[in-house]
C-alpha atoms as a PDB file:
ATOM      1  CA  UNK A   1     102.306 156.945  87.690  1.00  0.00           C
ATOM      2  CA  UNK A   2     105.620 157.271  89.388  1.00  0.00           C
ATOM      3  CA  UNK A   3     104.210 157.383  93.091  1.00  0.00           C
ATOM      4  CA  UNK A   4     101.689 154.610  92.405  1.00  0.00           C
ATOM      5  CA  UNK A   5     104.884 152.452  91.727  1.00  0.00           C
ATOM      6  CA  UNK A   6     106.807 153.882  94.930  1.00  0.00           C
ATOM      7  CA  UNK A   7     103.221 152.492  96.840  1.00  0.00           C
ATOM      8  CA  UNK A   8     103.526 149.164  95.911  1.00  0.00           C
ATOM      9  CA  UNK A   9     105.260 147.029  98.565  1.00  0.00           C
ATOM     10  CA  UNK A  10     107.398 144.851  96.351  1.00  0.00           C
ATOM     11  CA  UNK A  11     108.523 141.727  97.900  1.00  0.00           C
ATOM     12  CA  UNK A  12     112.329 143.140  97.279  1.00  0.00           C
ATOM     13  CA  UNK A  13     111.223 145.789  99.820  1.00  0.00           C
ATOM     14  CA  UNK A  14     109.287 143.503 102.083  1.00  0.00           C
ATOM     15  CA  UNK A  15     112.556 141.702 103.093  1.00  0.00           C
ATOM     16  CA  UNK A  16     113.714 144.900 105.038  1.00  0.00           C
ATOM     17  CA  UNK A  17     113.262 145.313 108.739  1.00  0.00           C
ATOM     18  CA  UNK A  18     113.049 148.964 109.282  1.00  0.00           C
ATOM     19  CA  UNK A  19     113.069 151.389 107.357  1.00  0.00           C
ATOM     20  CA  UNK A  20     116.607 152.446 107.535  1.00  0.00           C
ATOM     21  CA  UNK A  21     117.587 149.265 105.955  1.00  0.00           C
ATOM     22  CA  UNK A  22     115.336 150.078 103.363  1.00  0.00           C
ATOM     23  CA  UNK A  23     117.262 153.605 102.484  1.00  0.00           C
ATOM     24  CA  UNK A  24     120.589 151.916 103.117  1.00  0.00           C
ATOM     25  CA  UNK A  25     120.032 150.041 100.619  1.00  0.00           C
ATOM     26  CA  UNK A  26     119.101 152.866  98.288  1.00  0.00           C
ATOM     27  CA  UNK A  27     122.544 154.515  99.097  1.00  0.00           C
ATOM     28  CA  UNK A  28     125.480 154.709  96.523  1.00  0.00           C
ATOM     29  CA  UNK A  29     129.001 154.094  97.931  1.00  0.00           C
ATOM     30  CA  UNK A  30     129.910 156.982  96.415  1.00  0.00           C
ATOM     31  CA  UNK A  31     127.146 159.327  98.052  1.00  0.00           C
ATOM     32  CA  UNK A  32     128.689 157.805 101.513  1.00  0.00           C
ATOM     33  CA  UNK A  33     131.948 158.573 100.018  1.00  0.00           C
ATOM     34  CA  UNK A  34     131.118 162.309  99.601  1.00  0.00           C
ATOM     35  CA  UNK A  35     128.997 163.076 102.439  1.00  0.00           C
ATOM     36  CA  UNK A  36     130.777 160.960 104.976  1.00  0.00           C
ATOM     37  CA  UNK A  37     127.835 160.869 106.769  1.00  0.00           C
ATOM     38  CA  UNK A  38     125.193 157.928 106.309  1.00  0.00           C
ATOM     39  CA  UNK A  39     122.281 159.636 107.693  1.00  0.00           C
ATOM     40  CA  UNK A  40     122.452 162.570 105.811  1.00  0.00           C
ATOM     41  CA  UNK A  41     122.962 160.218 102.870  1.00  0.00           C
ATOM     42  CA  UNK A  42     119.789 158.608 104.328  1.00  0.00           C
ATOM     43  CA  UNK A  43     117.799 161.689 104.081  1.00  0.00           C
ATOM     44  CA  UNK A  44     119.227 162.531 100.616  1.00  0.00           C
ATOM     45  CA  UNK A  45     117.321 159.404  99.050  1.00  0.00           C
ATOM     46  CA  UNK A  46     114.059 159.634 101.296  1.00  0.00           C
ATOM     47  CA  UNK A  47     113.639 163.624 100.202  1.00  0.00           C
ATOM     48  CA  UNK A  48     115.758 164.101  97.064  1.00  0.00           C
ATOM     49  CA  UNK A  49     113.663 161.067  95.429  1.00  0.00           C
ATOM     50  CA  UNK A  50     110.079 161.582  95.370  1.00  0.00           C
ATOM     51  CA  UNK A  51     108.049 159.273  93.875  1.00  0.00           C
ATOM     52  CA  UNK A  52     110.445 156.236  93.356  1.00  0.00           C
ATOM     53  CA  UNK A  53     111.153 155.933  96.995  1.00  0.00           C
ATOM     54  CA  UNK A  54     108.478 154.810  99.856  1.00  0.00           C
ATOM     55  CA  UNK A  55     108.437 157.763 102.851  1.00  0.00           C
ATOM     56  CA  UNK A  56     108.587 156.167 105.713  1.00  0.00           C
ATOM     57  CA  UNK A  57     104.656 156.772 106.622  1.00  0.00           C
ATOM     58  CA  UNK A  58     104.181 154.577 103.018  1.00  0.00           C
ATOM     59  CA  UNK A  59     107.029 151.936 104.315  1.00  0.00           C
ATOM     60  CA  UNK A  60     105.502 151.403 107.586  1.00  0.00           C
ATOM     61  CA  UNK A  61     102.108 151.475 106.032  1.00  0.00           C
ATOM     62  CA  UNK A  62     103.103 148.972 103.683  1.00  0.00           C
ATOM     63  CA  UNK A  63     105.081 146.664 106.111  1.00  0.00           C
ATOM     64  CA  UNK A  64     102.063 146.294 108.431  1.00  0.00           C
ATOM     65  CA  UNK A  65      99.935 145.351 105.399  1.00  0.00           C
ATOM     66  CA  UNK A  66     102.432 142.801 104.929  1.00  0.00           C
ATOM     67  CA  UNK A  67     102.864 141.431 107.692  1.00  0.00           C
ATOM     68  CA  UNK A  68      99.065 140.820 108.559  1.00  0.00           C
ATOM     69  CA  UNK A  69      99.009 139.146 104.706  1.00  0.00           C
ATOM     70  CA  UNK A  70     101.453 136.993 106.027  1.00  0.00           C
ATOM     71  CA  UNK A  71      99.736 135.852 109.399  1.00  0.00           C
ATOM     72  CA  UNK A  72      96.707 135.693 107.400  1.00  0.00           C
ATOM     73  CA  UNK A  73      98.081 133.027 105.071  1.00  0.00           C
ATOM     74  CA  UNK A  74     100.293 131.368 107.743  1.00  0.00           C
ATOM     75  CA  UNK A  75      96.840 130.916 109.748  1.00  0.00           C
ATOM     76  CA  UNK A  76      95.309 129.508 106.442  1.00  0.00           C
ATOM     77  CA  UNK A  77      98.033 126.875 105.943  1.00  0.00           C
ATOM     78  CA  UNK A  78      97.816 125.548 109.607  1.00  0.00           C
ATOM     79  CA  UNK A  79      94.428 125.063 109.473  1.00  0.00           C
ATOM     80  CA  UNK A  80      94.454 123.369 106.287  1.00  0.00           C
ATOM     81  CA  UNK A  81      97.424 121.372 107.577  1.00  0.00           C
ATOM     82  CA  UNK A  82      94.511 120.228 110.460  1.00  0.00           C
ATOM     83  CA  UNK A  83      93.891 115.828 110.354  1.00  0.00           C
ATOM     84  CA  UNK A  84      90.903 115.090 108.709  1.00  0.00           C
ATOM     85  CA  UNK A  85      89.340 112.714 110.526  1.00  0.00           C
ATOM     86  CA  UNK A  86      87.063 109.945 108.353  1.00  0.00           C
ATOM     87  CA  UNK A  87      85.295 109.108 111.213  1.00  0.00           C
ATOM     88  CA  UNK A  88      84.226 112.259 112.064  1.00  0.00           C
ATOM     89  CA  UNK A  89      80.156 113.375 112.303  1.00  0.00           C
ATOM     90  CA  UNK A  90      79.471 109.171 111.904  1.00  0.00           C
ATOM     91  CA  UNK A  91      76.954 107.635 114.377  1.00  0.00           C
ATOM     92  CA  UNK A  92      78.831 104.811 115.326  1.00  0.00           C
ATOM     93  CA  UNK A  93      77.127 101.903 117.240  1.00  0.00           C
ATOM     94  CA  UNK A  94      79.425  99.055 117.259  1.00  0.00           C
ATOM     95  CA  UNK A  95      82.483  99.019 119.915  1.00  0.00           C
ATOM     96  CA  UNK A  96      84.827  97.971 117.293  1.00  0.00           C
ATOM     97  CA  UNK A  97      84.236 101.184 115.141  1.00  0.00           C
ATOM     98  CA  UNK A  98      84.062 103.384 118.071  1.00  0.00           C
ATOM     99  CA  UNK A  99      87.720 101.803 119.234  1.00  0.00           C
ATOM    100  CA  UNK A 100      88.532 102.799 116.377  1.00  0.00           C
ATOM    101  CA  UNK A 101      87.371 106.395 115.725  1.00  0.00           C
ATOM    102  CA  UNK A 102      88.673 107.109 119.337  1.00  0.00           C
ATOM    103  CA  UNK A 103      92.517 106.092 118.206  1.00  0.00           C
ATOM    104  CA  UNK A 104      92.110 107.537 114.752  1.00  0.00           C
ATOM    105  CA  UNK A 105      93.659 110.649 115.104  1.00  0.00           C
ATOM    106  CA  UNK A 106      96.404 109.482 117.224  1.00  0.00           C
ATOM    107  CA  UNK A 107      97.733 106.966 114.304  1.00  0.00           C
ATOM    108  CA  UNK A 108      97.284 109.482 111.390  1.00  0.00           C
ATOM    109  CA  UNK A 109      99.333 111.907 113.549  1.00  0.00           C
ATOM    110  CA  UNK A 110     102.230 109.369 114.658  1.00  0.00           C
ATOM    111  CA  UNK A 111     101.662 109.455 118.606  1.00  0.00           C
ATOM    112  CA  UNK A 112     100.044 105.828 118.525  1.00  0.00           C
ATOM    113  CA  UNK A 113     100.756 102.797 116.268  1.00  0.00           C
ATOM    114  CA  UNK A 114      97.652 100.084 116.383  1.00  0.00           C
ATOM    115  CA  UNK A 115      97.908  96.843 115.471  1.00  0.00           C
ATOM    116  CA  UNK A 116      94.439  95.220 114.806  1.00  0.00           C
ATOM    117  CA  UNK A 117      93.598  91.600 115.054  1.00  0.00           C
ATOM    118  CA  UNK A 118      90.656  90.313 113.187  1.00  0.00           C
ATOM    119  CA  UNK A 119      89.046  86.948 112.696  1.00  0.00           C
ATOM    120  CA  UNK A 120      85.827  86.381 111.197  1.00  0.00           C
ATOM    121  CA  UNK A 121      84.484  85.042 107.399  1.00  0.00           C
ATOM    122  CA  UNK A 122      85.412  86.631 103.857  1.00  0.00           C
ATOM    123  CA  UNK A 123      82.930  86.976 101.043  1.00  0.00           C
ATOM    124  CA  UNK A 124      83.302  83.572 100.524  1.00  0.00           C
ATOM    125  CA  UNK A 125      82.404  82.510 103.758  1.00  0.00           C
ATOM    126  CA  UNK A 126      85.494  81.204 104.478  1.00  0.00           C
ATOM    127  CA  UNK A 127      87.120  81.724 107.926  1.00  0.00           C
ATOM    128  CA  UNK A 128      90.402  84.041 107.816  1.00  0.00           C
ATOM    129  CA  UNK A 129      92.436  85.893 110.558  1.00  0.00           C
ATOM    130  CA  UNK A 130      95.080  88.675 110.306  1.00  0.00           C
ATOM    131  CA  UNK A 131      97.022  91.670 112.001  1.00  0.00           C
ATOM    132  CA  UNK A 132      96.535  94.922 110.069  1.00  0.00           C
ATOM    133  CA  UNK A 133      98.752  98.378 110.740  1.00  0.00           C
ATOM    134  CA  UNK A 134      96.322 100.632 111.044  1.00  0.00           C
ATOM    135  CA  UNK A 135      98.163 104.041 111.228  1.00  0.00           C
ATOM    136  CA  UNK A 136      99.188 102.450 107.450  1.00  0.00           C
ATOM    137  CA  UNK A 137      95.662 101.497 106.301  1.00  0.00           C
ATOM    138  CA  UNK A 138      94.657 105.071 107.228  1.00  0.00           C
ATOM    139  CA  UNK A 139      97.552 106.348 104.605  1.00  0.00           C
ATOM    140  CA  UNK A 140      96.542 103.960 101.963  1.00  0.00           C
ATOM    141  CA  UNK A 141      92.654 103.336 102.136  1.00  0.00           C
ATOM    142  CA  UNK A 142      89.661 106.070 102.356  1.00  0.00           C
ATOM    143  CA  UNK A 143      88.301 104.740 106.049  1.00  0.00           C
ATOM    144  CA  UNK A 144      84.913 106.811 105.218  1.00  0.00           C
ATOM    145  CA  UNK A 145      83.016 103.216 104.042  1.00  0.00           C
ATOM    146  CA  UNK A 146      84.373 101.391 107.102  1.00  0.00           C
ATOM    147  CA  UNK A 147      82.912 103.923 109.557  1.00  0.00           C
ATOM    148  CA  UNK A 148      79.728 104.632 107.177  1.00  0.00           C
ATOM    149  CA  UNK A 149      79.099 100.954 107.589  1.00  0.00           C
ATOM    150  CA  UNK A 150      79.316 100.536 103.387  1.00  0.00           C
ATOM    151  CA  UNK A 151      82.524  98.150 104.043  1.00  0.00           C
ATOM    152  CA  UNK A 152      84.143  95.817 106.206  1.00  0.00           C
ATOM    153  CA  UNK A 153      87.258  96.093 107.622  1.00  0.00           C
ATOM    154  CA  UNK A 154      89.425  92.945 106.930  1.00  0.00           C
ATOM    155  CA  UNK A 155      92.688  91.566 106.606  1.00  0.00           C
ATOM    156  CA  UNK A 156      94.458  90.542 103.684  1.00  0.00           C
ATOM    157  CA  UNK A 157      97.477  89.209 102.273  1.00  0.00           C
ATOM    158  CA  UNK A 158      99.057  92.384 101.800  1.00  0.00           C
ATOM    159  CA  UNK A 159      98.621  92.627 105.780  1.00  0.00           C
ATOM    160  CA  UNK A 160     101.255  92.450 108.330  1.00  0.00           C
ATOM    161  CA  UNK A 161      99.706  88.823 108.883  1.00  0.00           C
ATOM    162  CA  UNK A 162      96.962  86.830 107.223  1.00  0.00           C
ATOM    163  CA  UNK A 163      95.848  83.338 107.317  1.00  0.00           C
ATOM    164  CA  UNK A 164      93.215  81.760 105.593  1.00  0.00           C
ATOM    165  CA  UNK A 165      91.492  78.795 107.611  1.00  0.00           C
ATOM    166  CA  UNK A 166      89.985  76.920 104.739  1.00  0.00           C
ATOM    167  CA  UNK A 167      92.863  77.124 102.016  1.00  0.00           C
ATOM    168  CA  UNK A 168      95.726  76.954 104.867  1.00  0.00           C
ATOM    169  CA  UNK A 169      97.159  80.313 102.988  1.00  0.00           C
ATOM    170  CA  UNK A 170      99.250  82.614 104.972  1.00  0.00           C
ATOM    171  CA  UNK A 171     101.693  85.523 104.571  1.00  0.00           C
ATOM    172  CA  UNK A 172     103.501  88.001 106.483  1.00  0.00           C
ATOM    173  CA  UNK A 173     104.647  91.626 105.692  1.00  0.00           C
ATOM    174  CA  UNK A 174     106.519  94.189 107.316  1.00  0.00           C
ATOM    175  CA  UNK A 175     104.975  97.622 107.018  1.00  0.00           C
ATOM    176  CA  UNK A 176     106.162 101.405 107.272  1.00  0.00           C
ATOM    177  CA  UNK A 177     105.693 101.134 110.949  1.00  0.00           C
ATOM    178  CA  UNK A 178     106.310  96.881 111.585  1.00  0.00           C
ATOM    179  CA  UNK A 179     108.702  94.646 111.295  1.00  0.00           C
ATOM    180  CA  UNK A 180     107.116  91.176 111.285  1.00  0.00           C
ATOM    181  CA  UNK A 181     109.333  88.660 113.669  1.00  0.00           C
ATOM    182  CA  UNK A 182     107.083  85.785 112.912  1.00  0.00           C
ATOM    183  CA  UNK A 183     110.585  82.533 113.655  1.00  0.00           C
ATOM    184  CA  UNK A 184     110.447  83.478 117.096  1.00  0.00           C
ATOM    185  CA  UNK A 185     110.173  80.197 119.070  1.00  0.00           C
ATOM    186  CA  UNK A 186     107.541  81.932 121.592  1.00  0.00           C
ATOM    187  CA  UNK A 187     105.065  83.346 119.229  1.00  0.00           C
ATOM    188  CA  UNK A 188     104.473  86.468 117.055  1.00  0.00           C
ATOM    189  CA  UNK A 189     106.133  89.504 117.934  1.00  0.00           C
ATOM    190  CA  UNK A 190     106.103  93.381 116.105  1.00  0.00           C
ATOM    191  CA  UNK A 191     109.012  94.967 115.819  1.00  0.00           C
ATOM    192  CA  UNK A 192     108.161  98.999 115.936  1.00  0.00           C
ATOM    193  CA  UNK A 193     110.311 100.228 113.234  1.00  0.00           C
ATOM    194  CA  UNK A 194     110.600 103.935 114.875  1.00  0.00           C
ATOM    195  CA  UNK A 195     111.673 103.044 118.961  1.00  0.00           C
ATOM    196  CA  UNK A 196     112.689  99.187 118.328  1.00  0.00           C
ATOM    197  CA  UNK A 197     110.267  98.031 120.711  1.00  0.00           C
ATOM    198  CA  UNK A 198     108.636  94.834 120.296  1.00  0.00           C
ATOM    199  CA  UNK A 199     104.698  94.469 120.414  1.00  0.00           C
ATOM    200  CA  UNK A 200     103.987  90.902 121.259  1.00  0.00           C
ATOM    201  CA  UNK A 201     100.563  89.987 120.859  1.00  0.00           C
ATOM    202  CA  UNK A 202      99.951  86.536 122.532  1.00  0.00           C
ATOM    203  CA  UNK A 203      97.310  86.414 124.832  1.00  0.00           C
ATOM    204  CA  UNK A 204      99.430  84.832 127.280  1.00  0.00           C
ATOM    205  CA  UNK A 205     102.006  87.473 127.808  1.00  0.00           C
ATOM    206  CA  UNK A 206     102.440  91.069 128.074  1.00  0.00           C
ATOM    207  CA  UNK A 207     102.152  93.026 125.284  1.00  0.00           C
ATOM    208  CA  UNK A 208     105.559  94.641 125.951  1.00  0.00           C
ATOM    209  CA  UNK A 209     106.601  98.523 126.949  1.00  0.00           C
ATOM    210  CA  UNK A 210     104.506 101.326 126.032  1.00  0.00           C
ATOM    211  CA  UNK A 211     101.995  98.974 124.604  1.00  0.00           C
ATOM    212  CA  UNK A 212      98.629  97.703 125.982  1.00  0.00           C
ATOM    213  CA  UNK A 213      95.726  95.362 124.896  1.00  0.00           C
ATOM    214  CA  UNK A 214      91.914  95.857 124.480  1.00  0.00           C
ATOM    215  CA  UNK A 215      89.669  93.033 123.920  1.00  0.00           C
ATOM    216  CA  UNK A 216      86.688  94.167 122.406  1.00  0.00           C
ATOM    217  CA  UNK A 217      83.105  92.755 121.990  1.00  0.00           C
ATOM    218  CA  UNK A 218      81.744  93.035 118.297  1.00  0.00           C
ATOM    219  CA  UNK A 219      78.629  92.895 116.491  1.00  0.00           C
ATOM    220  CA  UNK A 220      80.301  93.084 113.317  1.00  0.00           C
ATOM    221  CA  UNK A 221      83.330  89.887 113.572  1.00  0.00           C
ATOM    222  CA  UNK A 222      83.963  87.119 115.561  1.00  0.00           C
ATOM    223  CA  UNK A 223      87.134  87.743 117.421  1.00  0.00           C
ATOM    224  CA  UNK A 224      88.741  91.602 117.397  1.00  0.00           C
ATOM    225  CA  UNK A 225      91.674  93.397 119.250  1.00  0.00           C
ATOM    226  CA  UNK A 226      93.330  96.334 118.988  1.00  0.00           C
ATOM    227  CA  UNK A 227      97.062  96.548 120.466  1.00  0.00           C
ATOM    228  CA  UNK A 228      98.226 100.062 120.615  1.00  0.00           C
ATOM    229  CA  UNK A 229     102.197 100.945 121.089  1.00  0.00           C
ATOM    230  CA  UNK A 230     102.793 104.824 122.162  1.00  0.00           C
ATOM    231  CA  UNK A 231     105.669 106.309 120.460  1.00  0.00           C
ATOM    232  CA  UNK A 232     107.659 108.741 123.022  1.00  0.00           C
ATOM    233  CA  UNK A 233     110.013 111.175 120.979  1.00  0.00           C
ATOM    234  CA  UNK A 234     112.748 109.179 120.139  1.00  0.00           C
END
């Protein structure tokens, strides 16, 4: 029972490097005292305590063990640590959804920030038009519906911008990613939250640095782009 115990590769035990440290740490002061010598001390506890100490065959043994439990989980974690991509294994048809399966990963991992503008009708058939964050919409809505083709994606008043053609509603939030600048005197601008740059997204003018603009052609709405701002490490 005693050497089944001395087997076992405690975690207390896992925490040494070689196995020296491990019989340092099973000498006494007082045994270094006496035999002013550390190695014979050393030897003293490996031989003079069978069966509550590892050998150093059992030790090494052990460590490797260890250690390739260790990798094993570490490799486990990564992998479940891996983007899970809604989009992925759909058949997508329309450009719109494709657009946005192809920058999906980038916004759930923080390399890309997308704005999307959308106009077309609600459920009610009335006309509305908006900006959504969609590195935030991917945090905060399953996207599995959108690119099943079970839902629309559209914008709403809980959007960075939405306006409502038929009631004359409209509001304007910032988002984790967006500050709204919507009293500048030549348009709408985005204010990245992360690198300060601004994303301006009139048609007339440049979208701004690190930012481009893709006009796409939709089955699915009546007016759609996508403005996408690459973060650099900042």
């Amino acid at each position: 029972m005693e050497y089944s115990t001395a087997a076992s590769f405690h975690h207390s035990e896992a925490q040494f490097k070689t196995y020296e440290d491990y019989l340092d740490s099973k000498v006494t002061p007082m045994e270094v005292f006496y035999l002013k010598n550390r190695e014979l001390a050393r030897k003293l506890v490996e031989h003079g305590h069978k069966g509550t100490v590892l050998s150093r065959e059992e030790f090494e043994k052990k460590a490797a063990a260890q250690a390739a439990e260790t990798a094993k989980s570490n490799t486990s974690y990564n992998r479940s640590q891996l983007i899970t991509l809604a989009s992925a294994g759909k058949e997508l048809k329309d450009n719109f959804l494709k657009a946005l399966a192809e920058r999906e990963e980038a916004n759930r991992s923080g390399k890309v920030t997308s704005v999307i503008f959308i106009r077309d009708h609600n459920t009610l058939g009335q006309e509305v038009s908006g900006y959504i964050d969609y590195a935030h919409r991917l945090k905060t809505k399953d996207f599995e519906p959108y690119f099943s083709g079970k839902k629309r994606l559209m914008p709403g008043c809980l959007d960075l911008c939405y306006y409502n053609w038929k009631t004359q509603v409209s509001t304007s939030n910032s988002s984790p990613n967006f500050e709204v600048i919507y009293d500048n005197p030549n348009g709408l601008l985005f204010k990245n939250k992360r690198d300060k740059k601004i994303l301006n997204v009139d048609p007339m003018s440049g979208p701004g640095e690190d930012s481009s603009r893709t006009f796409l052609q939709s089955d699915l709405y009546i007016h759609v782009v996508i403005f996408d701002h690459n973060l650099r490490t900042v």
